[in-house]
C-alpha atoms as a PDB file:
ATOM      1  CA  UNK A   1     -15.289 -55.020  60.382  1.00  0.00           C
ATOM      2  CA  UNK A   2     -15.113 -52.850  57.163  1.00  0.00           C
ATOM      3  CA  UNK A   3     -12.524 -52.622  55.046  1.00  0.00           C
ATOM      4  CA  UNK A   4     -10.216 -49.715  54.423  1.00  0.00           C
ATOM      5  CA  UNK A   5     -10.084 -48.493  51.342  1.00  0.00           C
ATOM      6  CA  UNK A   6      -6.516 -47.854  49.924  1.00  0.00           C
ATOM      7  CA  UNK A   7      -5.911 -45.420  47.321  1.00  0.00           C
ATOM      8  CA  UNK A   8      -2.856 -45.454  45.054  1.00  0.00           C
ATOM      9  CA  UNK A   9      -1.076 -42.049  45.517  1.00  0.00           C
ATOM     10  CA  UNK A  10      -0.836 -41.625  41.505  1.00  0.00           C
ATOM     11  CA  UNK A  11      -5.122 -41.503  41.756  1.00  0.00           C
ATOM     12  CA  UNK A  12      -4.953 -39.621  44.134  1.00  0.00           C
ATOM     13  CA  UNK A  13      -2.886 -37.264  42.222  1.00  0.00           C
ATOM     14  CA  UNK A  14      -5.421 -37.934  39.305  1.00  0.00           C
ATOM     15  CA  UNK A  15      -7.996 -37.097  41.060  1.00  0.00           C
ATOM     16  CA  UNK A  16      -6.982 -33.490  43.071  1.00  0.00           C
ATOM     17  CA  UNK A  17      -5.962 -32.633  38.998  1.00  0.00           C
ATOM     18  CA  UNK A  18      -9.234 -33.666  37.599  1.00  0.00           C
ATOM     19  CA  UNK A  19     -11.286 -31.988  40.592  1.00  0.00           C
ATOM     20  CA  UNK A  20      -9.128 -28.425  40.046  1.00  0.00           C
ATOM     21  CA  UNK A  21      -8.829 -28.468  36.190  1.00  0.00           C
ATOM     22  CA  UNK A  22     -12.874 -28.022  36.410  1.00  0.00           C
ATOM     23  CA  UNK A  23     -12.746 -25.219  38.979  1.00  0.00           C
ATOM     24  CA  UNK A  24     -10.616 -23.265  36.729  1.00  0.00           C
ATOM     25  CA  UNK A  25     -12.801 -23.261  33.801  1.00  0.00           C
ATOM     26  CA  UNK A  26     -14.941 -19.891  35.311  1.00  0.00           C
ATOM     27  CA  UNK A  27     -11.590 -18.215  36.022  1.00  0.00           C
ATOM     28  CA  UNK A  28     -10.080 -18.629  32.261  1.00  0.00           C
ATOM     29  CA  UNK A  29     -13.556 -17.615  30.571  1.00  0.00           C
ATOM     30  CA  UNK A  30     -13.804 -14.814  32.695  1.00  0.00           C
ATOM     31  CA  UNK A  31     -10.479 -13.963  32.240  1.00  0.00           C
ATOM     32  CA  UNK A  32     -10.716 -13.922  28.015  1.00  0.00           C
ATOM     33  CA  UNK A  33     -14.420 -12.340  28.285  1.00  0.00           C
ATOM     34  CA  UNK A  34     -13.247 -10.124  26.112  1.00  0.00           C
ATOM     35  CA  UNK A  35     -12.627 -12.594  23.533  1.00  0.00           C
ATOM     36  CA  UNK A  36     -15.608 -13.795  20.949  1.00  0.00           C
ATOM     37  CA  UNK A  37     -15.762 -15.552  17.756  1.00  0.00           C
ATOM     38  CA  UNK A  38     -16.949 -13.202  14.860  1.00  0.00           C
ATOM     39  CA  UNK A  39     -19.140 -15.739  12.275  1.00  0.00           C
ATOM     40  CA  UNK A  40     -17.007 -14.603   8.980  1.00  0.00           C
ATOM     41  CA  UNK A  41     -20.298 -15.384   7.060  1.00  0.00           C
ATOM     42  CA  UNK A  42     -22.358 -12.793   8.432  1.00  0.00           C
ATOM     43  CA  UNK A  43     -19.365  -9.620   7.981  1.00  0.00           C
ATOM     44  CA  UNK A  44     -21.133  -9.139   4.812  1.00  0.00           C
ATOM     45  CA  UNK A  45     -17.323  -9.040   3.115  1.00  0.00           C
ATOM     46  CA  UNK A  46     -17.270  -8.858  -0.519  1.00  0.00           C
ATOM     47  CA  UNK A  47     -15.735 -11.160  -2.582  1.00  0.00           C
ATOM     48  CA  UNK A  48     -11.864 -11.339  -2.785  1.00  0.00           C
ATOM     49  CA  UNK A  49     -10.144 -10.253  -5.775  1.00  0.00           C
ATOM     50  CA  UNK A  50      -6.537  -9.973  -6.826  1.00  0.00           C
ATOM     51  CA  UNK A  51      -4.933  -6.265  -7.973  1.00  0.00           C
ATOM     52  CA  UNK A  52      -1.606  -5.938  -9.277  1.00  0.00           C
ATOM     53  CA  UNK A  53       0.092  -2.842  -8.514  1.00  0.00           C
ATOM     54  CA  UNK A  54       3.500  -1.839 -10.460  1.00  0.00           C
ATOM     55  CA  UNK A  55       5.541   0.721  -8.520  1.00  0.00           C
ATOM     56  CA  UNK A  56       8.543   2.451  -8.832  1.00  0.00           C
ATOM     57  CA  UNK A  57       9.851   2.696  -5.052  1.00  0.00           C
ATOM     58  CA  UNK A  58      12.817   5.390  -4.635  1.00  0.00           C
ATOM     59  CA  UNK A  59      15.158   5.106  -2.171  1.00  0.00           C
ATOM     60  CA  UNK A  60      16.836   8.667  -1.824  1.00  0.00           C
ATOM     61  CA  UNK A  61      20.078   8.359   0.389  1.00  0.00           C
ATOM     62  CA  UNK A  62      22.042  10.984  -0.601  1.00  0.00           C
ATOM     63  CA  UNK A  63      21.332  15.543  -0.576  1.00  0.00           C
ATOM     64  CA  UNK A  64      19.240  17.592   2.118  1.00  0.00           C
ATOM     65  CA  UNK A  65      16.533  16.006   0.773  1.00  0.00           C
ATOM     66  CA  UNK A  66      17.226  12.297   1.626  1.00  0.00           C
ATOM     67  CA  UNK A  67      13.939  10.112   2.418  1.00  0.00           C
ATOM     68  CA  UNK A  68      16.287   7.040   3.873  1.00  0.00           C
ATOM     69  CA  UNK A  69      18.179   7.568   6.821  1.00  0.00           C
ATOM     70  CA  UNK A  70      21.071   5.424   8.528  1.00  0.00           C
ATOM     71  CA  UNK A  71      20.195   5.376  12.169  1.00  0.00           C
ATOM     72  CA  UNK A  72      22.085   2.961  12.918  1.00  0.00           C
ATOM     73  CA  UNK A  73      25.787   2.609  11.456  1.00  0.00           C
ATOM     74  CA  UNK A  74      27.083  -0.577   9.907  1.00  0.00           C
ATOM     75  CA  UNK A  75      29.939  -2.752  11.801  1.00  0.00           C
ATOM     76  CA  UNK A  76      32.379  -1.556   9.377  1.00  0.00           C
ATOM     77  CA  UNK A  77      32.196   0.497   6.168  1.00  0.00           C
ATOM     78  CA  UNK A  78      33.119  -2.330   3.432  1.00  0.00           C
ATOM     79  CA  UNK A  79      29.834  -4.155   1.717  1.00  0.00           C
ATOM     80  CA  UNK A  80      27.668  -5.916   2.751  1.00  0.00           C
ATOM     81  CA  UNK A  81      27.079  -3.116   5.761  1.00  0.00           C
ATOM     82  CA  UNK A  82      26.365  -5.696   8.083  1.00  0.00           C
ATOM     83  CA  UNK A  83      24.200  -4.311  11.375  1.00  0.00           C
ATOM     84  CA  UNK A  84      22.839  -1.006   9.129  1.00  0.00           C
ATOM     85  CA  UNK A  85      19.889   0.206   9.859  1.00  0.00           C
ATOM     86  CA  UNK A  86      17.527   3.059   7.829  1.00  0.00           C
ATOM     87  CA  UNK A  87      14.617   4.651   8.265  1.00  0.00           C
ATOM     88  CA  UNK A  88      12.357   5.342   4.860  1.00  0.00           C
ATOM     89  CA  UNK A  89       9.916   7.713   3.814  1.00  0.00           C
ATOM     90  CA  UNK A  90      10.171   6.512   0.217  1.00  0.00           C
ATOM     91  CA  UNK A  91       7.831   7.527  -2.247  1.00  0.00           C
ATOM     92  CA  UNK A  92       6.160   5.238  -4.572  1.00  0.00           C
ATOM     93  CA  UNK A  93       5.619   7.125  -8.167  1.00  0.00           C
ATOM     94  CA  UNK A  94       3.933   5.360 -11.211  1.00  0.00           C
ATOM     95  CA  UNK A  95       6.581   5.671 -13.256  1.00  0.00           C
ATOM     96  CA  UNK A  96      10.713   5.185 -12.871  1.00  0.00           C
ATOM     97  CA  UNK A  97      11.769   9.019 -12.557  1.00  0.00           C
ATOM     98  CA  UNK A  98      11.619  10.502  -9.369  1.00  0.00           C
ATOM     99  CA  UNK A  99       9.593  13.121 -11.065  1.00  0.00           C
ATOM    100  CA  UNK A 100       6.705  10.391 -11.851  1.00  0.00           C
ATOM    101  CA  UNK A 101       3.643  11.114  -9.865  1.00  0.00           C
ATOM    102  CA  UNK A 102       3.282   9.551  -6.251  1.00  0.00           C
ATOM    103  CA  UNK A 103       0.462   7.944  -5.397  1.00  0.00           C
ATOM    104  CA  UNK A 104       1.691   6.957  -1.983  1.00  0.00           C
ATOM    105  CA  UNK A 105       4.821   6.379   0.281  1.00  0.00           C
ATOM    106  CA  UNK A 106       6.951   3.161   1.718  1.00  0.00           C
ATOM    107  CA  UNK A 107       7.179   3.972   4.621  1.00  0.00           C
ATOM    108  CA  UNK A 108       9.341   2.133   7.523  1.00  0.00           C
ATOM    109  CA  UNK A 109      12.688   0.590   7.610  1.00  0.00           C
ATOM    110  CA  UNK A 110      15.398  -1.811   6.276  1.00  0.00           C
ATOM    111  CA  UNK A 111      18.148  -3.575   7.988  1.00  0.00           C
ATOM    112  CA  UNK A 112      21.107  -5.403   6.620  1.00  0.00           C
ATOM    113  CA  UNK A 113      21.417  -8.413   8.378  1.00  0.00           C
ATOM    114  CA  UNK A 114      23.927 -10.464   5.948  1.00  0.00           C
ATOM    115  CA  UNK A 115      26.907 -10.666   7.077  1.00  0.00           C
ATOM    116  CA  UNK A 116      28.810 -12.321   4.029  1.00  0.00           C
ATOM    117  CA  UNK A 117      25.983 -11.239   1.519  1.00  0.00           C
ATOM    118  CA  UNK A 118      23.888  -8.075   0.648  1.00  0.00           C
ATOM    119  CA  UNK A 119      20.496  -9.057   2.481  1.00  0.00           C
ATOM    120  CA  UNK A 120      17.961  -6.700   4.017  1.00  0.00           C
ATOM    121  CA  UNK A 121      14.735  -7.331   6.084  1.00  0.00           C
ATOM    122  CA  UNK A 122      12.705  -4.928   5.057  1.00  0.00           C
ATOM    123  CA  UNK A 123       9.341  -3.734   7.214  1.00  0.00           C
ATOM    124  CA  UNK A 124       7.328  -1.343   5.641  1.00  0.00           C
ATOM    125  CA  UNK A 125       3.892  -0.160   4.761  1.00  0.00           C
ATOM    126  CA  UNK A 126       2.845   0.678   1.498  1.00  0.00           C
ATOM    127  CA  UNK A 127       0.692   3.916   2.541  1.00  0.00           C
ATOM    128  CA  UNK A 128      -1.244   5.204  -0.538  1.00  0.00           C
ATOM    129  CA  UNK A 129      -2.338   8.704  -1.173  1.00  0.00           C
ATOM    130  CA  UNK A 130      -4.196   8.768  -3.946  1.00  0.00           C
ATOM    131  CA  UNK A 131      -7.391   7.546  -5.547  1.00  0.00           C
ATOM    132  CA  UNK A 132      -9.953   5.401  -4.268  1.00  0.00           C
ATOM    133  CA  UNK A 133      -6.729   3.940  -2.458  1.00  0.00           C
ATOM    134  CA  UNK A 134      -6.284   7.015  -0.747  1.00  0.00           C
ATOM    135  CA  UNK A 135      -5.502   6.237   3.101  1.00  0.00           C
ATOM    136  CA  UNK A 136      -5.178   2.507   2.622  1.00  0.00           C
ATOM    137  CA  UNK A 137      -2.095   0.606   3.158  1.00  0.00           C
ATOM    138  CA  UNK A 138      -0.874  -2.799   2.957  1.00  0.00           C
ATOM    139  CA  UNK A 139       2.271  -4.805   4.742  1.00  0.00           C
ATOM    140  CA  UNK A 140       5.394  -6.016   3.283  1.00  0.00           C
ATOM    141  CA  UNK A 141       7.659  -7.811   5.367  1.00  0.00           C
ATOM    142  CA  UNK A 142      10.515 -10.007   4.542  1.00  0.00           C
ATOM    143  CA  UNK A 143      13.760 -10.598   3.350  1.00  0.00           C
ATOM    144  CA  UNK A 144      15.292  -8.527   0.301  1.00  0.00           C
ATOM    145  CA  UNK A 145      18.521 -10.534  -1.400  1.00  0.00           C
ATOM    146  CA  UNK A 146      19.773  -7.476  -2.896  1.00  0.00           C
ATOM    147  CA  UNK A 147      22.398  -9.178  -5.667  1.00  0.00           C
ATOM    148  CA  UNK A 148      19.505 -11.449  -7.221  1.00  0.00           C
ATOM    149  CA  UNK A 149      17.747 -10.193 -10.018  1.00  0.00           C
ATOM    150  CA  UNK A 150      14.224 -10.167  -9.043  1.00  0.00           C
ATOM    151  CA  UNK A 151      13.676 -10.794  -4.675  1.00  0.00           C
ATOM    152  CA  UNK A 152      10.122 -12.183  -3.424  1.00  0.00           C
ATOM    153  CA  UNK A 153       8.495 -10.583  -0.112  1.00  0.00           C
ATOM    154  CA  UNK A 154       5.512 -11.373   1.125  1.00  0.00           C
ATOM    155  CA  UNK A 155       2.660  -8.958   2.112  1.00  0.00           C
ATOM    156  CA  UNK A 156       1.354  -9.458   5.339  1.00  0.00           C
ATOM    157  CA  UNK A 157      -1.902  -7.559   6.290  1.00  0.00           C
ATOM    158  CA  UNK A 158      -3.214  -4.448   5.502  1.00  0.00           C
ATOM    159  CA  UNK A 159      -5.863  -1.533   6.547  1.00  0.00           C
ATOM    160  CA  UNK A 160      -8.915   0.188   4.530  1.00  0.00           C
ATOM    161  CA  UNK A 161      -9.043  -1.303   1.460  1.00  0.00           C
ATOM    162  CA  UNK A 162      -6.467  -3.667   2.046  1.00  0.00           C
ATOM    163  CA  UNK A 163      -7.881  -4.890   5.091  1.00  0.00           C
ATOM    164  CA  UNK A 164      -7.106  -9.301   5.567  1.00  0.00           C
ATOM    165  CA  UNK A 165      -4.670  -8.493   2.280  1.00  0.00           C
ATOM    166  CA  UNK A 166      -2.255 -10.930   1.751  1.00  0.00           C
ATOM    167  CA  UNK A 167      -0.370 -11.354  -1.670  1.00  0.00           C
ATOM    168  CA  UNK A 168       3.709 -10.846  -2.232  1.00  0.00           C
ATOM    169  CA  UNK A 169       5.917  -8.239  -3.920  1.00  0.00           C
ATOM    170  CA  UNK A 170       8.663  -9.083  -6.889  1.00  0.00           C
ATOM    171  CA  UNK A 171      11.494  -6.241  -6.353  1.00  0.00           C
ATOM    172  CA  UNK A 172      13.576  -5.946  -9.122  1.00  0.00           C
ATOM    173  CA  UNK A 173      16.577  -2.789  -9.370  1.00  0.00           C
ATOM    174  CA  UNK A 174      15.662  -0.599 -12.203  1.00  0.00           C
ATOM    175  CA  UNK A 175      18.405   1.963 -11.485  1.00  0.00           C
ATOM    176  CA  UNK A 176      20.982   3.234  -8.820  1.00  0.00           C
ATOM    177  CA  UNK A 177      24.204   5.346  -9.100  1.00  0.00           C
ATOM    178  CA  UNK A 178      27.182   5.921  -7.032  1.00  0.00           C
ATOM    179  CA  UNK A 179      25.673   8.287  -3.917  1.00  0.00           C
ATOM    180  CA  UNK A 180      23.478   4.633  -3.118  1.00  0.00           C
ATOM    181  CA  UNK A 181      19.893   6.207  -4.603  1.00  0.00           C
ATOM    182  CA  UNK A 182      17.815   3.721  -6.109  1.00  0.00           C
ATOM    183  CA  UNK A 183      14.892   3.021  -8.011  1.00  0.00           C
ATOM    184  CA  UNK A 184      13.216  -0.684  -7.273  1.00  0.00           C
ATOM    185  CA  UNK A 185      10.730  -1.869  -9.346  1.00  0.00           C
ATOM    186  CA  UNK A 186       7.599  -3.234  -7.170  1.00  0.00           C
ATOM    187  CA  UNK A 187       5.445  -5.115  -8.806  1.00  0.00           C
ATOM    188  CA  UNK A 188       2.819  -6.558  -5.911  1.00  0.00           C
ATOM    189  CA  UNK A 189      -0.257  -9.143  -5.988  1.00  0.00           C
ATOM    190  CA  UNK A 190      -2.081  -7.861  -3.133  1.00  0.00           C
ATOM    191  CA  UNK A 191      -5.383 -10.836  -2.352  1.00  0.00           C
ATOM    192  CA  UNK A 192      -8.100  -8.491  -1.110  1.00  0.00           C
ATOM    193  CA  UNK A 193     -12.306  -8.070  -0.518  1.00  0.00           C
END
């Protein structure tokens, strides 16, 4: 008479998951066809270099010709304007006076999002508009601690020249007056090919 052989129900449970994980395989690589990896060796990239760009970045707030709007309101109208929320054409001029040359625009928003302290996270591309930079941006994103003297964002990504950029932006006020215009210093490291 043969023997019966008994199977513990947590193989059995090992084994239905090992049989099935292998059938799936052809669904999830047909599924991510779409997916390959690029050999970063053969993009023919040049090499990486560092630029420093120094930027005067004005925020106009006030007049008919305002280039940052509130869309959204604060929660009340006492500092730090908690919940505030603009929307920036800002241009970016080589030199502190709004009647510097521009070489390119900030363009995106910033949101104050302290509620005890003046903070902002600011989104924004740095657009350029002149030059051989001419239609290249790069990516700042981060968070702006408006009362310290000099506030570190990083820069995230970039297109045309700036493409894979990465780097980081020193902001430092260089002037505002009682309507809430400013003029920030930028001065940004921007790691590029």
């Amino acid at each position: 008479m043969a023997k019966a052989l008994l199977i513990s129900p947590s193989y059995f449970i090992f084994f239905i998951f090992f049989v099935f994980s292998y059938a799936t395989i052809p669904v999830f690589g047909e599924e991510y066809s779409y997916v390959k990896t690029v050999d970063f060796e053969k993009m023919n990239l040049p090499k990486e270099k560092v630029t420093h760009f120094q930027l005067y970045w004005q925020d106009v707030v006030s007049g008919s010709n305002a280039t940052s709007v509130t869309v959204i309101q604060p929660v009340n109208n006492s500092l730090p304007f908690f919940g505030m929320v603009n929307i920036i054409d800002n241009s970016l001029t080589v030199g502190p006076n709004l009647s510097s040359k521009t070489v390119g625009k900030a363009q995106g928003l910033y949101a104050s999002t302290g509620q005890k302290e003046s903070s902002l996270l600011m989104v924004m591309n740095f657009a350029f508009t002149d030059g051989k930079y001419n239609g290249s941006t790069f990516t700042v994103v981060g968070r702006n601690n408006v009362n310290a003297e000099v506030r570190e964002m990083p820069i995230i990504g970039g297109s045309g020249l700036f493409r894979f950029a990465r780097g980081y932006a020193l902001a430092s006020t260089y002037s505002s007056n009682d309507k809430g215009d400013a003029t920030i210093e930028y001065n940004c490291y921007v790691i590029h090919y």
